[in-house]
PDB file of N, CA and C in Angstrom:
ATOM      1  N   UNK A   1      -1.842  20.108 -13.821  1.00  0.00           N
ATOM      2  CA  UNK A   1      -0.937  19.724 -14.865  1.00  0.00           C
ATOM      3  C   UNK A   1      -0.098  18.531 -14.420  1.00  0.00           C
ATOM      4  N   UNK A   2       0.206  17.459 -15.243  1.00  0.00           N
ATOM      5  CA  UNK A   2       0.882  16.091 -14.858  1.00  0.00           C
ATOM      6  C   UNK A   2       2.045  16.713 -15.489  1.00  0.00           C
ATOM      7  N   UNK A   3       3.754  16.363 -15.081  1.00  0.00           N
ATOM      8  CA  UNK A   3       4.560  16.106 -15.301  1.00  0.00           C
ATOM      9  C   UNK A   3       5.518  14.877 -15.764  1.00  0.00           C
ATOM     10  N   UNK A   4       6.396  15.375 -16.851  1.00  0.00           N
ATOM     11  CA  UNK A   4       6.901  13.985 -16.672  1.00  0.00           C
ATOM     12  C   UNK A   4       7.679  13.624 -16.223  1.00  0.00           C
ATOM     13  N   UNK A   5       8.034  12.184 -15.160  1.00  0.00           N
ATOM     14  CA  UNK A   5       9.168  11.372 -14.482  1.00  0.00           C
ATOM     15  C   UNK A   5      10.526  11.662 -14.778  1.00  0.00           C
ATOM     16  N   UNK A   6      10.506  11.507 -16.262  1.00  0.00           N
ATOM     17  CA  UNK A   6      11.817  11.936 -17.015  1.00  0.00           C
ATOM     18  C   UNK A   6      12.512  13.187 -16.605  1.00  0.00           C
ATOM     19  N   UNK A   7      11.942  13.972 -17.959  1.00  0.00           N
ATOM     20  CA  UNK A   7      12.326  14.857 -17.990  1.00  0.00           C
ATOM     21  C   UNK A   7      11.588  16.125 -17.286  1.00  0.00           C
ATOM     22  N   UNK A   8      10.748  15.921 -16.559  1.00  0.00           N
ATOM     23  CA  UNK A   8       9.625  17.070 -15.855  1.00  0.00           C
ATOM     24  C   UNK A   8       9.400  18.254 -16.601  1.00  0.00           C
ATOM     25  N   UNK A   9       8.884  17.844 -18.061  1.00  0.00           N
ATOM     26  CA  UNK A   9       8.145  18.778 -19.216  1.00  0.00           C
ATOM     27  C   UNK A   9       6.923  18.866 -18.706  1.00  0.00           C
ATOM     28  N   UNK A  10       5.890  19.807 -18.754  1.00  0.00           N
ATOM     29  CA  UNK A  10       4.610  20.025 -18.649  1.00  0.00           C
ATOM     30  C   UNK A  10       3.892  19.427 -19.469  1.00  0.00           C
ATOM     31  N   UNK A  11       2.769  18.651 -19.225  1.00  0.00           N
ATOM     32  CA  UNK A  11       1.979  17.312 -20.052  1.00  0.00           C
ATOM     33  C   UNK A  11       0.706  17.563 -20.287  1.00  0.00           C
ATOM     34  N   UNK A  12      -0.211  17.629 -20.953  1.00  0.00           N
ATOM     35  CA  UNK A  12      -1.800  17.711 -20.323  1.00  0.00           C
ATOM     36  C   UNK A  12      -1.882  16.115 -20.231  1.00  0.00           C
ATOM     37  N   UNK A  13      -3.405  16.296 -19.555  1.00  0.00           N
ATOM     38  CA  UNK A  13      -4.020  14.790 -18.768  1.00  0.00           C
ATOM     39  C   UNK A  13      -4.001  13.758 -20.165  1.00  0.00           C
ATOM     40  N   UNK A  14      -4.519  14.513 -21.348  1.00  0.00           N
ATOM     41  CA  UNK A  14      -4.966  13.435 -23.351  1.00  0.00           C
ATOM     42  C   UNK A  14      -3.326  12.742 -23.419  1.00  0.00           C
ATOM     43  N   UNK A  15      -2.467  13.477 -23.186  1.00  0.00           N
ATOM     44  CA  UNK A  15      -1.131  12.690 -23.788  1.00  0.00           C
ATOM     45  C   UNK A  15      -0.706  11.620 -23.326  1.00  0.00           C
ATOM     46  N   UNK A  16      -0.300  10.525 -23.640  1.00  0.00           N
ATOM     47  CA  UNK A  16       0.205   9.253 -23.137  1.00  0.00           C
ATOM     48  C   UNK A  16       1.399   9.165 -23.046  1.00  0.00           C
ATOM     49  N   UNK A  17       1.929   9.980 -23.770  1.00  0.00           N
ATOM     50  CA  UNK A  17       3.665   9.936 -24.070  1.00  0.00           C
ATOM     51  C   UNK A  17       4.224  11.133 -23.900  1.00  0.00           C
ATOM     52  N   UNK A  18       5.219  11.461 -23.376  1.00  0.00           N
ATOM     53  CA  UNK A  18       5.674  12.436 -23.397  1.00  0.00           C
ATOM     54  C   UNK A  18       6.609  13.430 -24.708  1.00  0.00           C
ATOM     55  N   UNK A  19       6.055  14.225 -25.275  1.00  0.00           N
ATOM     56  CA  UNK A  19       6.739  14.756 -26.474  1.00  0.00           C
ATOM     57  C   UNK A  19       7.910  15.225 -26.532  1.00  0.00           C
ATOM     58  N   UNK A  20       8.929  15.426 -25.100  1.00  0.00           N
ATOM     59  CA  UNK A  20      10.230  16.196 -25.072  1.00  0.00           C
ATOM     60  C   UNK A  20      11.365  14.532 -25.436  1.00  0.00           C
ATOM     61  N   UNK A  21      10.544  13.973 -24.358  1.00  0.00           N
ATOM     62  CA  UNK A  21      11.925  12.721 -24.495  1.00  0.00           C
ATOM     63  C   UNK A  21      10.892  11.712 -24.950  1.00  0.00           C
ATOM     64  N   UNK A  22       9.734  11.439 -24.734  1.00  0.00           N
ATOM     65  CA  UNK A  22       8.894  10.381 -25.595  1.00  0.00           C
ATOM     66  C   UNK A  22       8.799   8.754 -24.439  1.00  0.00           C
ATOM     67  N   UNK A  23       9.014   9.558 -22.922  1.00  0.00           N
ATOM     68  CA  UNK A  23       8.704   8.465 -22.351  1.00  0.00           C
ATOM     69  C   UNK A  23       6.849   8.270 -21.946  1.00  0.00           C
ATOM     70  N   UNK A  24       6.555   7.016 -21.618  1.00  0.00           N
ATOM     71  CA  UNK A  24       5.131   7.075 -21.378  1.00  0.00           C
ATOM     72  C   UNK A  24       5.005   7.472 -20.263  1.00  0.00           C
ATOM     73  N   UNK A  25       3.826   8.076 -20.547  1.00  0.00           N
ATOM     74  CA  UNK A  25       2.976   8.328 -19.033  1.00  0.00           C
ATOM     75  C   UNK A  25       2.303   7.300 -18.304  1.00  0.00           C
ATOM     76  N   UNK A  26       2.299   7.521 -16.866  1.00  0.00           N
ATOM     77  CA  UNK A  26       1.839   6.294 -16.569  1.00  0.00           C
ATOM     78  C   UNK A  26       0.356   7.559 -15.555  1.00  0.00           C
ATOM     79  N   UNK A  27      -0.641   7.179 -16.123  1.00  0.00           N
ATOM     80  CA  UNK A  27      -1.824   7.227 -15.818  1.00  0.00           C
ATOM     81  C   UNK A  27      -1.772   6.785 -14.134  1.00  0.00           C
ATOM     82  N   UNK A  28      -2.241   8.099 -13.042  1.00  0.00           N
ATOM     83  CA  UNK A  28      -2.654   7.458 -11.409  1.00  0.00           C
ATOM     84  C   UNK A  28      -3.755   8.133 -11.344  1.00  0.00           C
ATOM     85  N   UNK A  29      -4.757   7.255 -10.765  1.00  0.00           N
ATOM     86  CA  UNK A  29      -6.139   7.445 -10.614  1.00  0.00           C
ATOM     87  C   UNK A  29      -6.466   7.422  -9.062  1.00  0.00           C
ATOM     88  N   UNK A  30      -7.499   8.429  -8.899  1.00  0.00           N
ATOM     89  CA  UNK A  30      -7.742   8.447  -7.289  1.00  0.00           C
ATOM     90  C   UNK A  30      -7.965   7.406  -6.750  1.00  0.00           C
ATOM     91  N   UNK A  31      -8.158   6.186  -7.110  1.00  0.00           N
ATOM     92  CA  UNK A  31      -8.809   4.734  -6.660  1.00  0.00           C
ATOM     93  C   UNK A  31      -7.423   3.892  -6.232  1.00  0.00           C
ATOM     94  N   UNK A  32      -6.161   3.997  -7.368  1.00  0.00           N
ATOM     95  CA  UNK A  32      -5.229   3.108  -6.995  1.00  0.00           C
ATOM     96  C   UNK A  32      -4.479   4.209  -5.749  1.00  0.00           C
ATOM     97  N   UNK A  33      -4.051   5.628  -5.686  1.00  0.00           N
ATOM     98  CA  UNK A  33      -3.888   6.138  -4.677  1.00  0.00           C
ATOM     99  C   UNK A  33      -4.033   5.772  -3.439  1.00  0.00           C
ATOM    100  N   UNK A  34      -5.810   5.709  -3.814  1.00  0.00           N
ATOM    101  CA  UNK A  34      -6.111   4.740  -2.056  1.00  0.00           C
ATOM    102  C   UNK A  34      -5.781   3.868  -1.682  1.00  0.00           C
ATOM    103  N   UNK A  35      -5.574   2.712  -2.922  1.00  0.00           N
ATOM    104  CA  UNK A  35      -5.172   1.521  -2.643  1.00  0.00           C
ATOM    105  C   UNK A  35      -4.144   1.222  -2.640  1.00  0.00           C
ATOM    106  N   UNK A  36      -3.087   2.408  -2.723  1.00  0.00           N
ATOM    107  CA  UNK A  36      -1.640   2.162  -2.354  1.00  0.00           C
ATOM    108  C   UNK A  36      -1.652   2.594  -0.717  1.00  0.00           C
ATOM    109  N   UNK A  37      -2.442   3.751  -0.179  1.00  0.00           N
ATOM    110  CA  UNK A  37      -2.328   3.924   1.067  1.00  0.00           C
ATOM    111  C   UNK A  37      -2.972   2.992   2.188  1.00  0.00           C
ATOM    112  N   UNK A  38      -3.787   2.163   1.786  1.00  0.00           N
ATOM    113  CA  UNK A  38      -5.140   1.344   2.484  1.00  0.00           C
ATOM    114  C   UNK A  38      -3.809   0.120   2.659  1.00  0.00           C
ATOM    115  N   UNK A  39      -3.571  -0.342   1.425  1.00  0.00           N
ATOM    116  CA  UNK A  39      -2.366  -1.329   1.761  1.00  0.00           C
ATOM    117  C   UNK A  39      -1.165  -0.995   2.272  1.00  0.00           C
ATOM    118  N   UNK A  40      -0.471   0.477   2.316  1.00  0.00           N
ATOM    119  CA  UNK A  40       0.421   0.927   3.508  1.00  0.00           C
ATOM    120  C   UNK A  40       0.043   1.153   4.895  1.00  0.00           C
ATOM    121  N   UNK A  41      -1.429   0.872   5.035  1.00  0.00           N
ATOM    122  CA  UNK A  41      -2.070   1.021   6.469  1.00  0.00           C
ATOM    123  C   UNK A  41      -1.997   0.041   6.885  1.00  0.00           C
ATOM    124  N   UNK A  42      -2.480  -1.055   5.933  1.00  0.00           N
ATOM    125  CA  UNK A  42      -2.427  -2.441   6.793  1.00  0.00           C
ATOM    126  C   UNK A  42      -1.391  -3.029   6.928  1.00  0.00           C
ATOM    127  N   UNK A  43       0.228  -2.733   6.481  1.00  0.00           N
ATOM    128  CA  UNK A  43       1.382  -2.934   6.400  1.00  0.00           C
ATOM    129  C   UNK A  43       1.744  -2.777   7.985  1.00  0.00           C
ATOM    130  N   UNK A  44       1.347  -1.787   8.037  1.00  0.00           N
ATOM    131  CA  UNK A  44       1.667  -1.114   9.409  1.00  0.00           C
ATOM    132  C   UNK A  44       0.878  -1.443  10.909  1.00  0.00           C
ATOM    133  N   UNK A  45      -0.291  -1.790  10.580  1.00  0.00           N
ATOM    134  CA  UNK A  45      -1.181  -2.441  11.364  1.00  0.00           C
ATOM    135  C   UNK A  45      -0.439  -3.706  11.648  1.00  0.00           C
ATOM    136  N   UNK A  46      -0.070  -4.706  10.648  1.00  0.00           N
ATOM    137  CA  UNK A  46       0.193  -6.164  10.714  1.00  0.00           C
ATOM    138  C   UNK A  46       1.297  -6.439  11.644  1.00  0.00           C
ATOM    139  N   UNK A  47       2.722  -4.857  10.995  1.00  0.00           N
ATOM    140  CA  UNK A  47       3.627  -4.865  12.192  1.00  0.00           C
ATOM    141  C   UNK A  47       3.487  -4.349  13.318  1.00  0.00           C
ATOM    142  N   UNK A  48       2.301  -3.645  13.729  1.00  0.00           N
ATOM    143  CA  UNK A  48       2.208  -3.110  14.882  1.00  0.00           C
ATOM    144  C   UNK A  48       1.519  -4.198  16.238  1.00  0.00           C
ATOM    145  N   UNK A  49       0.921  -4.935  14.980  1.00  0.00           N
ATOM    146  CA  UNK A  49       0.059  -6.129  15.527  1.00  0.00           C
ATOM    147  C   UNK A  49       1.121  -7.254  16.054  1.00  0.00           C
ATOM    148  N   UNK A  50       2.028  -7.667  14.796  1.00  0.00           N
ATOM    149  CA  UNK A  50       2.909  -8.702  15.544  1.00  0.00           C
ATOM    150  C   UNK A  50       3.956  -8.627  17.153  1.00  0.00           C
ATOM    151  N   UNK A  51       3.837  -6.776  16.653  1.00  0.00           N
ATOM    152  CA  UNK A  51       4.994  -6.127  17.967  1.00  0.00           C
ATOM    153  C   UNK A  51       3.971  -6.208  19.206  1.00  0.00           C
ATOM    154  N   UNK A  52       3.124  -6.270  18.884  1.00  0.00           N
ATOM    155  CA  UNK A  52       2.167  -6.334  20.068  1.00  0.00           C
ATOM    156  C   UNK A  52       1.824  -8.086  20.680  1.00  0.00           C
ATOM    157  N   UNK A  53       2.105  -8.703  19.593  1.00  0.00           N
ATOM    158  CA  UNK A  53       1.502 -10.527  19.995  1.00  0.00           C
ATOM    159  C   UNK A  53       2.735 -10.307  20.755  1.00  0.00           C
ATOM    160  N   UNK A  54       4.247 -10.410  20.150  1.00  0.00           N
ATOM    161  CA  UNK A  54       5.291 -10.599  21.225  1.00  0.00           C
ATOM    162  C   UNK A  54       4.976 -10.478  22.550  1.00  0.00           C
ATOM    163  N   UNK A  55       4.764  -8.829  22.338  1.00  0.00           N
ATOM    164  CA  UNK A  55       4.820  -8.380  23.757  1.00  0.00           C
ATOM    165  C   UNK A  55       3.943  -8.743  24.748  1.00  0.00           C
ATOM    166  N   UNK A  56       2.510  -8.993  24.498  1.00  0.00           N
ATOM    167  CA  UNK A  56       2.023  -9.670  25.305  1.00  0.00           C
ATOM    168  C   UNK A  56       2.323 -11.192  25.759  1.00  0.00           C
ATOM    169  N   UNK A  57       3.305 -11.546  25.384  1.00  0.00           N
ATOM    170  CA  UNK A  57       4.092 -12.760  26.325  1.00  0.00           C
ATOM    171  C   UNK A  57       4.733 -12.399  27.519  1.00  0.00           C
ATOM    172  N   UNK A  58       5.392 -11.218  27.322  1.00  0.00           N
ATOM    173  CA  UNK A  58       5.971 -10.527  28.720  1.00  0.00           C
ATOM    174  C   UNK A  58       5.099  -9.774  29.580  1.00  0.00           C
ATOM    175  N   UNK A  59       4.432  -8.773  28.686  1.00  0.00           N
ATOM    176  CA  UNK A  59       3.753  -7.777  30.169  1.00  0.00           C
ATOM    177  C   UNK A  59       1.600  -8.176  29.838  1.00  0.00           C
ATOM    178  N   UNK A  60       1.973  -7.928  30.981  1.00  0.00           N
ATOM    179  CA  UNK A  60       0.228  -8.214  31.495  1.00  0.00           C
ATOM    180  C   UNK A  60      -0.715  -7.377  31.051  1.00  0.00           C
ATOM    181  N   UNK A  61      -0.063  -5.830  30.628  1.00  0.00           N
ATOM    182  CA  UNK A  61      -0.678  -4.666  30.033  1.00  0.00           C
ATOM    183  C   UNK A  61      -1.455  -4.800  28.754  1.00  0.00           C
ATOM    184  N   UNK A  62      -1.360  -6.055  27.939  1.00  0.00           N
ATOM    185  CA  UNK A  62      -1.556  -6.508  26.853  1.00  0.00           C
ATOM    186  C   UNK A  62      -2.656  -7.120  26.419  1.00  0.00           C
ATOM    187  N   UNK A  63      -3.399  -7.261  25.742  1.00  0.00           N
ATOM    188  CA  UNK A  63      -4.312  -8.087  25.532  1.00  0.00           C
ATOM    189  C   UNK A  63      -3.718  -9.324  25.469  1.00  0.00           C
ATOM    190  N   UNK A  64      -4.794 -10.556  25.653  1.00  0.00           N
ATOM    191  CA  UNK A  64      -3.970 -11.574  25.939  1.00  0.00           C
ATOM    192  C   UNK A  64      -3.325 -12.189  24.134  1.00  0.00           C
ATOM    193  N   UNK A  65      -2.697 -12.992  24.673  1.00  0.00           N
ATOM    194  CA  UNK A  65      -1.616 -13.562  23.036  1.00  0.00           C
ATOM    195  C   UNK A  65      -2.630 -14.733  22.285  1.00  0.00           C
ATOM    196  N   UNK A  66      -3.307 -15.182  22.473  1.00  0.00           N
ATOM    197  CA  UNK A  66      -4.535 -15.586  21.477  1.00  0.00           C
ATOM    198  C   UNK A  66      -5.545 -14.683  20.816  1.00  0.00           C
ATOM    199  N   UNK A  67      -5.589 -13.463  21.744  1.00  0.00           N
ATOM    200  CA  UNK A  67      -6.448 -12.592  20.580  1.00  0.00           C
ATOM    201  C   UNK A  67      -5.615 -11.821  19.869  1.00  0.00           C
ATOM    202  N   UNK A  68      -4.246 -11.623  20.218  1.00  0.00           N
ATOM    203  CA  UNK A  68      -3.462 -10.650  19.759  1.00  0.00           C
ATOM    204  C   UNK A  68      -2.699 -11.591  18.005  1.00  0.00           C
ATOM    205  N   UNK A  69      -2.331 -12.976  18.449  1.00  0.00           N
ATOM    206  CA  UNK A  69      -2.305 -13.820  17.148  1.00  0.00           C
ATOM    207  C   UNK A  69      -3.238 -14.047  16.733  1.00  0.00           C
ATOM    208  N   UNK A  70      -4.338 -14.380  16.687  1.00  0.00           N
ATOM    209  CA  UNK A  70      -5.780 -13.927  15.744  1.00  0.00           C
ATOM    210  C   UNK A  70      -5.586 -12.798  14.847  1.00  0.00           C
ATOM    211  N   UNK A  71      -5.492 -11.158  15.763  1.00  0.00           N
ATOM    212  CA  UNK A  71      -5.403 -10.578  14.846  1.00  0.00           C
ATOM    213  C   UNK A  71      -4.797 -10.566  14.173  1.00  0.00           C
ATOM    214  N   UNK A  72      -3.214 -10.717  14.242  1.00  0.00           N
ATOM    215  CA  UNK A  72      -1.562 -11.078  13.349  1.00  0.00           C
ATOM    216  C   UNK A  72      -2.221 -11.889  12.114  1.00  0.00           C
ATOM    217  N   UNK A  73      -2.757 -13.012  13.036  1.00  0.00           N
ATOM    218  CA  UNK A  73      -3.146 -13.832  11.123  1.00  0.00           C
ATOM    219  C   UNK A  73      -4.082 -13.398  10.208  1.00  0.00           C
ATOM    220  N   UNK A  74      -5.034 -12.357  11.052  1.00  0.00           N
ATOM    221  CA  UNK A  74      -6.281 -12.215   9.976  1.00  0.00           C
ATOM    222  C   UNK A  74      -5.851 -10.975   8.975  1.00  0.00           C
ATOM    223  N   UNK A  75      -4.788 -10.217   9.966  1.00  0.00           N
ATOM    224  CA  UNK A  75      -4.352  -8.875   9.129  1.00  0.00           C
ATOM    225  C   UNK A  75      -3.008  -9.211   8.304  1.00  0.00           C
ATOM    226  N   UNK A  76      -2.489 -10.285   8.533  1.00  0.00           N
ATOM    227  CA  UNK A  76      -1.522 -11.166   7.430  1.00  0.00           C
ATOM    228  C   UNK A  76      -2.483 -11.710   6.184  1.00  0.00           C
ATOM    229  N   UNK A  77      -3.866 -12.294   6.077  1.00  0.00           N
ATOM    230  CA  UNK A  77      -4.340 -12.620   5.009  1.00  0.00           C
ATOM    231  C   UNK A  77      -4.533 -11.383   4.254  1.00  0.00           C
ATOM    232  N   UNK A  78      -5.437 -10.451   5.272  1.00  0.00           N
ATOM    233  CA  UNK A  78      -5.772  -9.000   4.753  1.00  0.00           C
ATOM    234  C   UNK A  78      -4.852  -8.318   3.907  1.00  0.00           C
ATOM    235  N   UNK A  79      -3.866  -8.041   4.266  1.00  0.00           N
ATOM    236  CA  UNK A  79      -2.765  -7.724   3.841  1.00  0.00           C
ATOM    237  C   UNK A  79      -2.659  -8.416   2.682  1.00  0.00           C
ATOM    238  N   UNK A  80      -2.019  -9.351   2.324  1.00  0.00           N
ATOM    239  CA  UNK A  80      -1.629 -10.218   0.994  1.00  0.00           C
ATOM    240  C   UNK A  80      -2.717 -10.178   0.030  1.00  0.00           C
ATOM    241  N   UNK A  81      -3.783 -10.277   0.458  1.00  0.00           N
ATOM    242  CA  UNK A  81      -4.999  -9.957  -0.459  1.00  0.00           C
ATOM    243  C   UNK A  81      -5.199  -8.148  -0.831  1.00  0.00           C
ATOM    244  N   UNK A  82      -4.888  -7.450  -0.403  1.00  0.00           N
ATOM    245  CA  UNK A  82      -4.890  -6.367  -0.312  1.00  0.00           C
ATOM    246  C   UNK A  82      -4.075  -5.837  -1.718  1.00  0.00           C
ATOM    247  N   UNK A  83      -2.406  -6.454  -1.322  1.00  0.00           N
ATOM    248  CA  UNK A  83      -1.879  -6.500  -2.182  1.00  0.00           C
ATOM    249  C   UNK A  83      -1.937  -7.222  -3.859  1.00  0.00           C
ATOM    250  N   UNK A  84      -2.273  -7.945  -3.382  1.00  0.00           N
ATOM    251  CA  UNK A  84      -2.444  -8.786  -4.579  1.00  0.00           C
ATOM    252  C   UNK A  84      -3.186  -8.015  -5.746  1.00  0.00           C
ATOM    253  N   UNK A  85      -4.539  -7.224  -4.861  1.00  0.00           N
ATOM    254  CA  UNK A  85      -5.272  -6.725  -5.604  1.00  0.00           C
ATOM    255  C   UNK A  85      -4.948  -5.335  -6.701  1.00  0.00           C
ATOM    256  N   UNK A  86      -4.011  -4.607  -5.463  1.00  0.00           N
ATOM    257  CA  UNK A  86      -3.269  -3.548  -6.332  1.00  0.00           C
ATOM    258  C   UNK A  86      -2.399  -4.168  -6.928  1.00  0.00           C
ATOM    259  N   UNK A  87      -1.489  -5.003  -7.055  1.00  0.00           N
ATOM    260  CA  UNK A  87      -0.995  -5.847  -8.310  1.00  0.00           C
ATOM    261  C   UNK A  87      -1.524  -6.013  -9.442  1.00  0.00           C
ATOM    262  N   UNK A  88      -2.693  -6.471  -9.497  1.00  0.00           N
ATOM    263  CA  UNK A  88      -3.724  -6.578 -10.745  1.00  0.00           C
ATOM    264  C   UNK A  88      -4.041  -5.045 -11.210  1.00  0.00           C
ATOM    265  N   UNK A  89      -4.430  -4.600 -10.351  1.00  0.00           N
ATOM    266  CA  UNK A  89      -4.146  -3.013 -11.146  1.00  0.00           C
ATOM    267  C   UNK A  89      -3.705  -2.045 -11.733  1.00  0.00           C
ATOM    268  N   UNK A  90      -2.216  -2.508 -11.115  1.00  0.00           N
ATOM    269  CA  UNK A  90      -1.423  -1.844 -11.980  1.00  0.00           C
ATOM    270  C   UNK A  90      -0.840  -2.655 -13.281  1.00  0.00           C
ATOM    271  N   UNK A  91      -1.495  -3.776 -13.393  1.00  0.00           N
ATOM    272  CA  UNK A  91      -1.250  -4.333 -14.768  1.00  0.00           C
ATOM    273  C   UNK A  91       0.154  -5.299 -14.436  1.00  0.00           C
TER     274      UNK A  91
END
């Protein structure tokens, strides 16, 4: 059973609107789900990635800082494209 945001009346899946207060439903589909979590993964990757280019300037433990900014930039495009895409989706 979907609820609504509003007022948390009981909804079936056919209704678009809610009949207590008459706000819309907003339709989530297993696909944008993922693609809200896939783009909170790579959010997290990108900063885990940049905390990592730093650091390999100081300690030796690191991969070196040309492969570590490689990855920073490729998971910075990834990212923005990522997003972009769930943008278009949700209209």
């Amino acid at each position: 059973m979907i609820r609504c945001l509003d007022c948390n009346s009981t909804l079936t899946k056919e209704e678009t609107a809610c009949f207590t207060c008459g706000a819309t439903v907003k339709l989530v589909s297993a696909q944008m789900v993922f693609g809200e979590r896939f783009a909170s993964f790579l959010k997290f990757a990108f900063l885990g990635s940049g905390v990592l280019t730093i650091a390999s300037l100081f300690f030796d433990a690191t991969p070196s800082f040309a492969k570590c900014l490689t990855t920073t930039v490729v998971l910075l495009f990834v990212r923005s494209s990522a997003e972009q895409m769930l943008e278009r989706k949700k209209g």
